[in-house]
Protein backbone atom coordinates (compact mmCIF):
# COMPACT_ATOMS: atom_id res chain seq x y z
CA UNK A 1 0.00 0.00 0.00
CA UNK A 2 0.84 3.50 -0.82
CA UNK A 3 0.92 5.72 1.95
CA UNK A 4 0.07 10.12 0.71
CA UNK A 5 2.78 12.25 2.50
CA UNK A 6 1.26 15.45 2.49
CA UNK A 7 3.28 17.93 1.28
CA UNK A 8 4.68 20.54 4.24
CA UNK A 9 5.80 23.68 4.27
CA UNK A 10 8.72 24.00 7.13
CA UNK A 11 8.46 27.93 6.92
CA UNK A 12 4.72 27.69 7.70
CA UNK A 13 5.78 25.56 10.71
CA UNK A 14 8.94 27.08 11.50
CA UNK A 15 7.94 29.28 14.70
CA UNK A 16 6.22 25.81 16.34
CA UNK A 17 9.11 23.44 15.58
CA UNK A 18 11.62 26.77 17.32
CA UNK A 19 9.70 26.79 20.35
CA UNK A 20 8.44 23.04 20.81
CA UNK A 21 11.66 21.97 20.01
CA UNK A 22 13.72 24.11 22.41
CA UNK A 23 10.84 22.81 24.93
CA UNK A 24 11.71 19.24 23.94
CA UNK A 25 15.71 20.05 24.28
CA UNK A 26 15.14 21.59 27.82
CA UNK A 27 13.07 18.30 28.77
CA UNK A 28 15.67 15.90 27.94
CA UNK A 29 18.76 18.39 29.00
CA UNK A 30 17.08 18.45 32.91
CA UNK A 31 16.35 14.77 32.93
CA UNK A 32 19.67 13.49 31.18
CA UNK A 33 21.87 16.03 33.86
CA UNK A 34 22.59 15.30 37.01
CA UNK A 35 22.96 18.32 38.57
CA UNK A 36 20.54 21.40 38.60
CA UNK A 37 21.27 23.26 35.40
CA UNK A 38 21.76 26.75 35.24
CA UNK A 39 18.71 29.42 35.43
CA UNK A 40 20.30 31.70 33.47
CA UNK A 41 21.42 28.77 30.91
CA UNK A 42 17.32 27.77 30.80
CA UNK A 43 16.08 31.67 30.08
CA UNK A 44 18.84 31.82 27.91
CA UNK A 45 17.61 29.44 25.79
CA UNK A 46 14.42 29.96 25.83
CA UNK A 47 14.67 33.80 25.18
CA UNK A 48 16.44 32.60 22.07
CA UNK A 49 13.69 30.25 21.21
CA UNK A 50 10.98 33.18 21.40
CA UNK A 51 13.49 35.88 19.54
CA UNK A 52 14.06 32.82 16.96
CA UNK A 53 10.54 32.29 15.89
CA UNK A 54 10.12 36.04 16.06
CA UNK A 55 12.85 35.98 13.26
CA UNK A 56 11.39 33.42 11.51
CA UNK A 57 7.89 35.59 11.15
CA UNK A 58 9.85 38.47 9.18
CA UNK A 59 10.51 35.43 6.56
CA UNK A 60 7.11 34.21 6.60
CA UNK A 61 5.57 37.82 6.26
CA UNK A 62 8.33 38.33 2.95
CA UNK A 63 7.13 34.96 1.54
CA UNK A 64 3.15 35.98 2.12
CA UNK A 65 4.05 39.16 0.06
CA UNK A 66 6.04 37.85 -2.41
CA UNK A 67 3.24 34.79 -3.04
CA UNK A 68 0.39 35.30 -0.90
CA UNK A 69 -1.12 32.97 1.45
CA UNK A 70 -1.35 29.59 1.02
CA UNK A 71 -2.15 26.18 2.84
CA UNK A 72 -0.05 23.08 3.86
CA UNK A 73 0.01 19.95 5.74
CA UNK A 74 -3.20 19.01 3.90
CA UNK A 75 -4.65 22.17 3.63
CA UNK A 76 -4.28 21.69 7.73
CA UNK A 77 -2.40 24.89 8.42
CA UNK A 78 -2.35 28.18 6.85
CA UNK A 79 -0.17 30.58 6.14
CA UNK A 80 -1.58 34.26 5.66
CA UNK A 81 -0.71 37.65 7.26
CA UNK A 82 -2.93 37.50 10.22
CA UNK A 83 -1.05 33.84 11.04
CA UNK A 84 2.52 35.93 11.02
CA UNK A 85 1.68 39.04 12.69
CA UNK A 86 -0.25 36.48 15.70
CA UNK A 87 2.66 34.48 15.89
CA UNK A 88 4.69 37.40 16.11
CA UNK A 89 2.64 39.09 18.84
CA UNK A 90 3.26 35.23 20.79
CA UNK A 91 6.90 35.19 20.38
CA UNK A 92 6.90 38.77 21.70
CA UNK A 93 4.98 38.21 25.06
CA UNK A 94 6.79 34.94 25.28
CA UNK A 95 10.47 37.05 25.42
CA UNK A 96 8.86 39.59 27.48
CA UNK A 97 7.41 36.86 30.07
CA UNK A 98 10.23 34.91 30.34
CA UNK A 99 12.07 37.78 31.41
CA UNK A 100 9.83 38.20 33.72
CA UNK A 101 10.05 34.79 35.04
CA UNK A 102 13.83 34.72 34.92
CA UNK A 103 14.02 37.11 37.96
CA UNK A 104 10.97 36.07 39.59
CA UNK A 105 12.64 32.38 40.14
CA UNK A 106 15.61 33.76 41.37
CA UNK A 107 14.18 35.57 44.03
CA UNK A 108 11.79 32.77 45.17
CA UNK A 109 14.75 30.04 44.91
CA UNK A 110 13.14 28.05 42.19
CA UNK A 111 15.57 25.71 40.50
CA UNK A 112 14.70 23.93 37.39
CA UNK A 113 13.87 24.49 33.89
CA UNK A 114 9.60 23.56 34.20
CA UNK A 115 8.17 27.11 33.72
CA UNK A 116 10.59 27.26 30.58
CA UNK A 117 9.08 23.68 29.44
CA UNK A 118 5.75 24.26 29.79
CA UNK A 119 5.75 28.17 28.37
CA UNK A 120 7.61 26.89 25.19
CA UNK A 121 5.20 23.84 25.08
CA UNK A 122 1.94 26.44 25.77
CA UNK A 123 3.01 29.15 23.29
CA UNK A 124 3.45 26.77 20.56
CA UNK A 125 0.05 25.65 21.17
CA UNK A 126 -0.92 29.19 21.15
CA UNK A 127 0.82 29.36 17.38
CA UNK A 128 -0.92 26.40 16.32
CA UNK A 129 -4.30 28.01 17.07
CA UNK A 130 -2.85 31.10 14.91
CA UNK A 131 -2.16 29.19 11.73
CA UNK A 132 -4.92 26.34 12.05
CA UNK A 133 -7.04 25.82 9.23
CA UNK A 134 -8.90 22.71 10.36
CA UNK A 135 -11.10 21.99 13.46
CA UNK A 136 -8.71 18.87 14.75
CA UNK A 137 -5.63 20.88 14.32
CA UNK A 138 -7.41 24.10 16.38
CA UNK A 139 -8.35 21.27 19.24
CA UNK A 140 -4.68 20.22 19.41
CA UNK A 141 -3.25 23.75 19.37
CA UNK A 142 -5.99 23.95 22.19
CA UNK A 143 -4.79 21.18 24.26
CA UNK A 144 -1.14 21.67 23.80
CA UNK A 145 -1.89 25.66 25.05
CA UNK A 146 -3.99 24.32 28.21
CA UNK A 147 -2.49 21.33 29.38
CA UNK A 148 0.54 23.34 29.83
CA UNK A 149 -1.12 25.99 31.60
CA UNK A 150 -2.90 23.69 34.46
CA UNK A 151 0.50 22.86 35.61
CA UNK A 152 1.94 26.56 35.19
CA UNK A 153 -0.71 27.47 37.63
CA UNK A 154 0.54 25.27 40.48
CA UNK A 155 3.92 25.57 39.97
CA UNK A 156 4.72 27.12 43.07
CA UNK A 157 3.66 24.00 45.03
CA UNK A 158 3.85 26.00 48.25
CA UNK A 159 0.78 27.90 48.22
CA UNK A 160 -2.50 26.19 48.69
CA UNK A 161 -4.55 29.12 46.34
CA UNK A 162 -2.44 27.64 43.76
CA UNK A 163 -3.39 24.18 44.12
CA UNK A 164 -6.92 25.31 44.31
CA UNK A 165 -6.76 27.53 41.71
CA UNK A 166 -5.34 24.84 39.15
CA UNK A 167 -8.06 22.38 40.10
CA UNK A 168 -10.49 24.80 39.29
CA UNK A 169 -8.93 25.83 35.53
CA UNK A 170 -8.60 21.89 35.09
CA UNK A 171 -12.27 20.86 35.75
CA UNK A 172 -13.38 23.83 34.03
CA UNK A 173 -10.92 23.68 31.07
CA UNK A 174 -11.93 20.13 30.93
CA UNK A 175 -15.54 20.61 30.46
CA UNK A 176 -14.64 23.32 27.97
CA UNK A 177 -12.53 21.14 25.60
CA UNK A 178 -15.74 18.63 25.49
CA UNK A 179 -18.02 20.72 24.61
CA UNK A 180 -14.96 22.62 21.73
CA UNK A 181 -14.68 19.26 20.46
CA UNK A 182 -18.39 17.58 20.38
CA UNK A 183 -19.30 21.06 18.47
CA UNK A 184 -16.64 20.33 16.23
CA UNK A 185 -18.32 17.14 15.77
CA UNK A 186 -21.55 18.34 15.04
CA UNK A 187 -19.89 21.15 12.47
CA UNK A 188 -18.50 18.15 10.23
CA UNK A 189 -22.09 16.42 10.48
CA UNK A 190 -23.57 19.59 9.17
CA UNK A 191 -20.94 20.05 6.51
CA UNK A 192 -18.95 16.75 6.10
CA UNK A 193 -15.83 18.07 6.71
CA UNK A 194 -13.58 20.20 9.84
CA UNK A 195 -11.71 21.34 7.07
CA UNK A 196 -12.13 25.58 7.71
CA UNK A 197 -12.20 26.20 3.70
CA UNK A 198 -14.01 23.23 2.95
CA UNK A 199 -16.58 24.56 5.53
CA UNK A 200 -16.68 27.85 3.95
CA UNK A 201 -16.95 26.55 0.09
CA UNK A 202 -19.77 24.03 1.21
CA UNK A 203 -22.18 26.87 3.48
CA UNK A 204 -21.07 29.45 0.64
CA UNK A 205 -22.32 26.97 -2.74
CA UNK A 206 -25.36 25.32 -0.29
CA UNK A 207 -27.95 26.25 1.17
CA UNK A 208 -28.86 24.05 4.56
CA UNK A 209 -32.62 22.99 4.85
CA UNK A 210 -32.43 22.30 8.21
CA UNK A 211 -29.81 24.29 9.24
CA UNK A 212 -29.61 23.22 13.74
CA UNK A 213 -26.93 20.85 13.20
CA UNK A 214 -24.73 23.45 12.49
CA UNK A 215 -26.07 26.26 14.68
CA UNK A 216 -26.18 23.43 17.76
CA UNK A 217 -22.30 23.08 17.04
CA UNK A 218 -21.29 26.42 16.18
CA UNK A 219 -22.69 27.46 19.74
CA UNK A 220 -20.59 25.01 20.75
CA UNK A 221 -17.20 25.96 19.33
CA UNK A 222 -18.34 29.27 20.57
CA UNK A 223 -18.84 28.15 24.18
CA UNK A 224 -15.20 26.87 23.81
CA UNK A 225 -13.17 30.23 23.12
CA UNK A 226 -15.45 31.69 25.64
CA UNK A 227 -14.19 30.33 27.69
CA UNK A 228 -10.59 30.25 26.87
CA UNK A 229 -11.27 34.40 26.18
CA UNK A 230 -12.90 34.55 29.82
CA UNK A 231 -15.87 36.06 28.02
CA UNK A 232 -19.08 36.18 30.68
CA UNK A 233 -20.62 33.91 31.71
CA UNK A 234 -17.94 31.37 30.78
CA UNK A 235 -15.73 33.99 33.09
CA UNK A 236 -15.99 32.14 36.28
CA UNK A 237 -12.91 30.80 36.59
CA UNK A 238 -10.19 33.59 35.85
CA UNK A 239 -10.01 36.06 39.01
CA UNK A 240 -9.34 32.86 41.43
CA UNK A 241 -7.19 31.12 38.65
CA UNK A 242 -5.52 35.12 38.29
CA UNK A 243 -5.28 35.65 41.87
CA UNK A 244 -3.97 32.25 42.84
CA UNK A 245 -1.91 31.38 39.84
CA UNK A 246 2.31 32.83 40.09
CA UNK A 247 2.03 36.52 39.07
CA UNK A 248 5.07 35.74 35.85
CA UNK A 249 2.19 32.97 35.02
CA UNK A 250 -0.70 34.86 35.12
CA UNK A 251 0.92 38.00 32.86
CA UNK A 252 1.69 35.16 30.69
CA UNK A 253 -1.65 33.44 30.73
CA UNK A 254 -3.41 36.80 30.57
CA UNK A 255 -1.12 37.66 27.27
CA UNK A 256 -0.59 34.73 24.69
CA UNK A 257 -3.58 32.99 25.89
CA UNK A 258 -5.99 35.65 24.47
CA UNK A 259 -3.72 35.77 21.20
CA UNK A 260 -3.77 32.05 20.29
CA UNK A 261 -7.59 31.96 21.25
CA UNK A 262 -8.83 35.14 19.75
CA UNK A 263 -7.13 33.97 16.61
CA UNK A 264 -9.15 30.76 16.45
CA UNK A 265 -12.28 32.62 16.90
CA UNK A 266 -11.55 34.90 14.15
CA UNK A 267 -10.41 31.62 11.98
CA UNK A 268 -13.64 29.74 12.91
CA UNK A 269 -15.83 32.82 12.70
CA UNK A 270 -14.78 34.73 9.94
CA UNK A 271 -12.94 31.98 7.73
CA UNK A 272 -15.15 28.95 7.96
CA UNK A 273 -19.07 30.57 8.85
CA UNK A 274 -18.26 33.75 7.26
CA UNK A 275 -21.60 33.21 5.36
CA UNK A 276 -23.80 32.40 9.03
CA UNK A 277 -22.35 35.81 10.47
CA UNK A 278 -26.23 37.51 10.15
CA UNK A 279 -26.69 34.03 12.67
CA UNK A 280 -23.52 34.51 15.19
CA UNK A 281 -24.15 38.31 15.33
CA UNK A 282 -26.61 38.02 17.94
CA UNK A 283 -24.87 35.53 20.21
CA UNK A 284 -21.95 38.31 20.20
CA UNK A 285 -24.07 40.87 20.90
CA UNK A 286 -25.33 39.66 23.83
CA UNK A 287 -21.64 37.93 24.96
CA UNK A 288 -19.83 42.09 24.47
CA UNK A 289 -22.54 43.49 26.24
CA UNK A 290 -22.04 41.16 28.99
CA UNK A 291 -18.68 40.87 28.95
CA UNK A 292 -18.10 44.74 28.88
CA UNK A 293 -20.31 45.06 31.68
CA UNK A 294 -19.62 42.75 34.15
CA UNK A 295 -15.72 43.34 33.50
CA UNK A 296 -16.34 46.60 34.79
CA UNK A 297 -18.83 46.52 37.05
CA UNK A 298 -17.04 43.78 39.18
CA UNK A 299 -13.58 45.20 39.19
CA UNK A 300 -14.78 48.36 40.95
CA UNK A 301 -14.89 45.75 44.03
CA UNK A 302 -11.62 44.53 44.12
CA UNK A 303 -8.90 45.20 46.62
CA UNK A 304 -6.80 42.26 45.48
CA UNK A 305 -5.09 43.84 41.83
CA UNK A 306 -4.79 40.38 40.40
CA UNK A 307 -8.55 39.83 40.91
CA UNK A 308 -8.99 43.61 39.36
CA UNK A 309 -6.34 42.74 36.41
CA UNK A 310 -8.33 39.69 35.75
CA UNK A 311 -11.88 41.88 36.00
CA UNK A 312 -9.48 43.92 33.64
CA UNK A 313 -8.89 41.35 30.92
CA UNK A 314 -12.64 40.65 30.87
CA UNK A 315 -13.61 43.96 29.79
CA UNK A 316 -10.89 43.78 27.13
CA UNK A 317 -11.62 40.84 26.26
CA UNK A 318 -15.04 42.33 25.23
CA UNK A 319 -13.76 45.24 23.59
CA UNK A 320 -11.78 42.35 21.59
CA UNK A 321 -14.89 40.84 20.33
CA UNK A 322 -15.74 43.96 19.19
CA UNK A 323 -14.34 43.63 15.84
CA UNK A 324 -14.72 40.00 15.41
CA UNK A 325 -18.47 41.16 15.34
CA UNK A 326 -17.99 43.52 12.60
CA UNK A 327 -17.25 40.91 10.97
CA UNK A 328 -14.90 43.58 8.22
CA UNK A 329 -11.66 43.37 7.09
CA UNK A 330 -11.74 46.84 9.05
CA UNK A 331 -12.92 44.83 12.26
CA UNK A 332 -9.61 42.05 11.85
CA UNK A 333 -7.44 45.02 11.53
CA UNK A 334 -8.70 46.50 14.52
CA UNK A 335 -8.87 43.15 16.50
CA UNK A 336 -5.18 42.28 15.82
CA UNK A 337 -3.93 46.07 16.75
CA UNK A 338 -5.69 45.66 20.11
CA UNK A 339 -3.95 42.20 20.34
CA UNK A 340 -0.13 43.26 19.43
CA UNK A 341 -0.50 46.55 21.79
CA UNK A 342 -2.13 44.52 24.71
CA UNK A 343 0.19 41.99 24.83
CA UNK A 344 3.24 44.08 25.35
CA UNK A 345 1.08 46.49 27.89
CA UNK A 346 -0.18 43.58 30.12
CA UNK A 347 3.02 41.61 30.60
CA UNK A 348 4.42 44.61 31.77
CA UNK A 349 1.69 44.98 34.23
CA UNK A 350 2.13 42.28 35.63
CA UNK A 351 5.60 42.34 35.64
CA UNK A 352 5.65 45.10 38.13
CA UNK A 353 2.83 43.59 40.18
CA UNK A 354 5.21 40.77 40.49
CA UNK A 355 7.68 43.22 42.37
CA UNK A 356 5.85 44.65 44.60
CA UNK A 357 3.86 41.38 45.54
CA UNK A 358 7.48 40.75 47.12
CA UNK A 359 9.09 37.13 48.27
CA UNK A 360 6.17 35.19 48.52
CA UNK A 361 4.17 37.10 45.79
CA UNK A 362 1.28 37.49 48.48
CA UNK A 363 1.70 41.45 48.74
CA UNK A 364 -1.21 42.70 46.40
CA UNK A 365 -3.55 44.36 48.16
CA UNK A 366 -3.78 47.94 46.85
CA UNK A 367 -3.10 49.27 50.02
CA UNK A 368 0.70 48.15 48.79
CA UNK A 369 0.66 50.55 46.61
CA UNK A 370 0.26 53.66 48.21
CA UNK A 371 2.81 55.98 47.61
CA UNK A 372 4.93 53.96 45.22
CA UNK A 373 5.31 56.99 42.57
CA UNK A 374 6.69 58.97 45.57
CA UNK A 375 8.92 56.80 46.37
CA UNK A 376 9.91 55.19 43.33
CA UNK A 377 9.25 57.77 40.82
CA UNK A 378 10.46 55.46 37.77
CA UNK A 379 8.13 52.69 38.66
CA UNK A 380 5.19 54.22 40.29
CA UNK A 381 5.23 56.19 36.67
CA UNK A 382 5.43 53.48 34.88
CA UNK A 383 2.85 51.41 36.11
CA UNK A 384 0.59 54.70 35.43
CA UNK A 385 1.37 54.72 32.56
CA UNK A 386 0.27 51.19 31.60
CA UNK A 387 -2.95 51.57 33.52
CA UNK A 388 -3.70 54.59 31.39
CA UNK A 389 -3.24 52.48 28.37
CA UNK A 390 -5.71 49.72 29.39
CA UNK A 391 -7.92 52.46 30.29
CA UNK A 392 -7.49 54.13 27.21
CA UNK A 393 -6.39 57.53 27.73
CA UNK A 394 -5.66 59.73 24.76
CA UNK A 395 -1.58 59.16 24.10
CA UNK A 396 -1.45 55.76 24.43
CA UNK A 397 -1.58 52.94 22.58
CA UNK A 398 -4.97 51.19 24.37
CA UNK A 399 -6.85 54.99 23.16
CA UNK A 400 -5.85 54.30 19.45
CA UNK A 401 -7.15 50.21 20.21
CA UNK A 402 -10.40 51.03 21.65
CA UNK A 403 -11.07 53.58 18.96
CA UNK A 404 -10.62 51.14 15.77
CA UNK A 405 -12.69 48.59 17.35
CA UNK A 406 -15.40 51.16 17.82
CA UNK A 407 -15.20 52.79 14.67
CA UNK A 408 -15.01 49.29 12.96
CA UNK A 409 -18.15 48.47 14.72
CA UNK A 410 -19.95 51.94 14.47
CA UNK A 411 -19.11 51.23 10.31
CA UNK A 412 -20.92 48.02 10.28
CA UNK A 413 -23.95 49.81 11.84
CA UNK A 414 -24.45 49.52 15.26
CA UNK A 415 -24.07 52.23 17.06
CA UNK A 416 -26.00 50.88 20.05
CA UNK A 417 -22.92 48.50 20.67
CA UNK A 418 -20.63 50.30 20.94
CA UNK A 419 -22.56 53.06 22.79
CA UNK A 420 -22.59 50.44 25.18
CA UNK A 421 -19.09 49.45 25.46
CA UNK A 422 -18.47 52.95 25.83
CA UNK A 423 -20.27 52.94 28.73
CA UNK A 424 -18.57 50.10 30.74
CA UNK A 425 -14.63 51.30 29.72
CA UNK A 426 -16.30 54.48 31.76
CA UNK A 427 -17.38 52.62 34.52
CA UNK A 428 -13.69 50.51 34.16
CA UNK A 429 -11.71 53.74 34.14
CA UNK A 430 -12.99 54.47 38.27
CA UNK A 431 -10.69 51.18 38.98
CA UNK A 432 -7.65 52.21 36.99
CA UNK A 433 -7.73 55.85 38.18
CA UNK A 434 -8.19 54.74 41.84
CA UNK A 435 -5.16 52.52 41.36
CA UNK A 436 -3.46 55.32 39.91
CA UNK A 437 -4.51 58.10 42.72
CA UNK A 438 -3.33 54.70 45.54
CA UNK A 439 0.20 55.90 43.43
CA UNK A 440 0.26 59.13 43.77
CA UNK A 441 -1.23 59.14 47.53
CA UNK A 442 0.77 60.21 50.75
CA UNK A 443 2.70 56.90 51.73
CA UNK A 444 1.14 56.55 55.19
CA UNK A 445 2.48 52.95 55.51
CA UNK A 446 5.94 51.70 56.30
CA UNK A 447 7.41 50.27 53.27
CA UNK A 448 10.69 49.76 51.47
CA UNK A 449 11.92 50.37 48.62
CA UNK A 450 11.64 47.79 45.58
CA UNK A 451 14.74 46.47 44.11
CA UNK A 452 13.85 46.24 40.20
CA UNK A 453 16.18 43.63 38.30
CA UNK A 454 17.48 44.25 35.17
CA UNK A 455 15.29 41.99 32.76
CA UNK A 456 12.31 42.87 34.84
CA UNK A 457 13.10 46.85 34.10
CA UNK A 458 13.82 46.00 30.94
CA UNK A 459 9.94 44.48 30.66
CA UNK A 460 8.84 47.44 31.58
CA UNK A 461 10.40 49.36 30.36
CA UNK A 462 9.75 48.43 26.92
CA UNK A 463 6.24 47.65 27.77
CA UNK A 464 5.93 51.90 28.55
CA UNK A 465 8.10 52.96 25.45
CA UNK A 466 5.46 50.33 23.34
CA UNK A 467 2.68 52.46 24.79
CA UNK A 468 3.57 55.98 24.76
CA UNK A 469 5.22 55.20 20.88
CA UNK A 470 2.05 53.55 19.03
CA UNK A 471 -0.29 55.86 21.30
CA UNK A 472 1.46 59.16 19.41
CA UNK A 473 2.34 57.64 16.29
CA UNK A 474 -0.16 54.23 15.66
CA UNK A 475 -0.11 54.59 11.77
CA UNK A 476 2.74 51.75 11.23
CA UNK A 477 1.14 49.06 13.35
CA UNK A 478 -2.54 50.26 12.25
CA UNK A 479 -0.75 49.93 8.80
CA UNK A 480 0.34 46.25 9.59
CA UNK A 481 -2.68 45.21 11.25
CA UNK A 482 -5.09 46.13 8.40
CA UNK A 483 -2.38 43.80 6.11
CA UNK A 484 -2.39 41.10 8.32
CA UNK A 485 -6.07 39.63 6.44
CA UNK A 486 -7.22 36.40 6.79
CA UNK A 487 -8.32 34.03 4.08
CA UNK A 488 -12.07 34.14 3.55
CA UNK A 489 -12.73 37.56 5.16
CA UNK A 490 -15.53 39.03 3.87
């Protein structure tokens, strides 16, 4: 018997085979040596994993230009501008995280490389989701992206709110997988194939009689990267999992987690039921106006800033679905801009919540952070800075995101929506400017000064200079986001 090899494309794939091979090399490197290796040696290499499939996107995004997209493995994956600039926006937040992480696991004494294997093994799970043009290949990028995560969540095997907060994310994640997967299921019963352009040339040349097979596991697929997005209700799980979870894990899980899972929703959405969107519309509706809402109506409660970052990333994540709604080539523009200038802005958040929390990384109460910009000018600044962004002040890089997913929704006519996610990033800007004003207060606690590491102050440092820069001058990154299309777009 003959056996097909599909043909494959190794630039398509280079940016997974970097990263899950440097995860693989780390894996057998710790369990071949004897002794503890080096935690410089394991950031090393995995900071040249992320800055090598960085490198590898500029090639992809000269090939796309010079030949457009195309498919391989199958038609499995894709390769397309909105693929390169997501995998690009990974390999970024991967660098910046394991930065991050490098200083973080010096000062709590953590030896071993198994935030480095799991983060490689996560983000290329996250990259898979970016270039998947098939329903079996999204579930695997899916898997490979939570799996890792569980266990990134209870690394620090000290604290209890970890444990708890990784049984949570499992049971949860678990249920969410089953119902991704039996929706993919129904999908190819509907259609007859998980293939995302076979999908799109079937609904577009057909027209379904009895159309609930489909619906029944679209909704499904749906309920899936709600739940990975942390889009209400399926929101349930992320301030515990935020708040218990290591701070370097939760920037990370907070960052390339809502890349790799946005882009599948705009893949599945937009590339395979382009033709249902009049159907999905609604659903959205009601899932932004929620999610908008509730992001900011709950974080005006929170005292703990992990539970109000992860209040945060709802709203965002809201504002996000924004211009997967539109449902525009104007919309995918806007959604990947927000992506590439969150990403950067959020890891640095957390980066210097991760200070302050101190050894322990159980100091974040606000209350910690009274006075900080008084006594730390630098840092107290900085983290203003990167709360005005997410709030999206004028002059900053979140203003200019907000905006194009307005405007892209205002042009597909409704007004109403975005009316009222104006609304709730009004009602979230009382918990950013209170967290800003806790800065800027008289320090009328005893406290000492931070110690800022190099890579950390390099995270955000870059994280501010990424803010202020595309907040003044946006047009290059608009420019690249509105190239960055994907296949089937309307």
């Amino acid at each position: 018997m003959t056996v097909a090899i599909p043909q494959i494309h190794y630039l398509a794939l280079a940016p997974v085979l970097i990263l899950f091979g440097a995860s693989l090399a780390l894996l057998v490197a710790s369990a071949l040596t004897r002794a503890a290796m080096s935690t410089r040696l394991i950031n090393g290499v995995t900071l040249l994993a992320a800055l090598g499939a960085l490198v590898s996107t500029f090639f992809q995004w000269s090939f796309v230009a010079h030949h457009g997209a195309t498919t391989t493995v199958a038609h499995a994956i894709v390769l397309d501008g909105f693929s390169v600039v997501a995998s690009g926006t990974i390999a970024v937040g991967l660098a910046m995280a394991t930065l991050v992480a490098h200083d973080w696991s010096i000062r709590e004494r953590l030896r071993g490389a198994d935030y480095q294997i799991l983060a490689l093994a996560s983000a290329s799970g996250a990259l898979i989701m970016t270039q998947a043009n098939d329903l079996i290949v999204l579930f695997i990028g899916l898997e490979i992206l939570s799996i890792g995560l569980y266990v990134l969540v209870v690394l620090d095997r000290h604290r209890a709110t970890s444990a708890e907060a990784a049984l949570k994310y499992f049971l949860l994640g678990g249920f969410a997988s089953a119902i991704f997967i039996y929706g993919a299921a129904l999908v190819y019963g509907a259609t007859g194939s998980t293939n995302l352009t076979s999908i799109a040339y079937f609904l577009g040349s057909n027209v379904l009689v009895h159309p609930g097979l489909l619906y029944a596991g679209g909704a499904m697929l749906l309920v899936g990267f709600a739940f990975k997005v942390a889009a209400v209700p399926f929101h349930l799980w992320s301030p515990d999992v935020y708040e218990g979870a290591p701070t370097p894990v939760t920037g990370f899980m907070a960052s390339i987690v809502k890349v790799g899972a946005f882009a599948g929703l705009v893949r599945v959405v937009l590339s395979a039921l382009g033709t249902q969107l009049n159907t999905w519309r609604p659903i959205l509706w009601v899932l932004i106006v929620l999610t908008t809402v509730v992001g900011a109506s709950l974080g005006l409660v929170q005292r703990n800033v992990k539970r109000l970052l992860a209040y945060s990333s709802i709203n965002h994540a809201g504002f996000i679905l924004l211009g997967i709604w539109a449902g525009t080539s104007r919309g995918v523009g806007a959604t990947i801009f927000y992506l590439m200038t969150y990403v950067p802005t959020v890891v640095a958040s957390f980066a210097v919540v991760t200070l302050v929390g101190g050894v322990g990384d159980d100091m974040h109460a606000i209350e910690h952070y009274r006075g900080l910009a008084r006594r730390q000018p630098w840092l107290g600044g900085a983290l203003a800075v990167l709360l005005l962004s997410q709030l999206g002040a004028p002059f900053t890089s979140g203003f200019y995101a907000k905006f194009s997913v307005l405007a892209s929704v205002v042009d597909a006519g409704s007004g109403v929506l975005a009316l009222i996610a104006l609304l709730a990033a009004a009602i979230a800007a009382v918990f950013y400017l209170r967290w800003i004003l806790a800065l800027y207060s008289d320090d009328d606690i005893e406290a000492t000064r931070i110690e800022v590491p190099r890579a950390t102050g390099l995270v955000i440092g870059l994280g501010v200079v990424i803010t202020v820069l595309f907040g003044l001058w946006p047009g290059p990154l608009a420019a690249l986001a509105q190239h960055a299309t994907v296949l089937f777009t309307p």
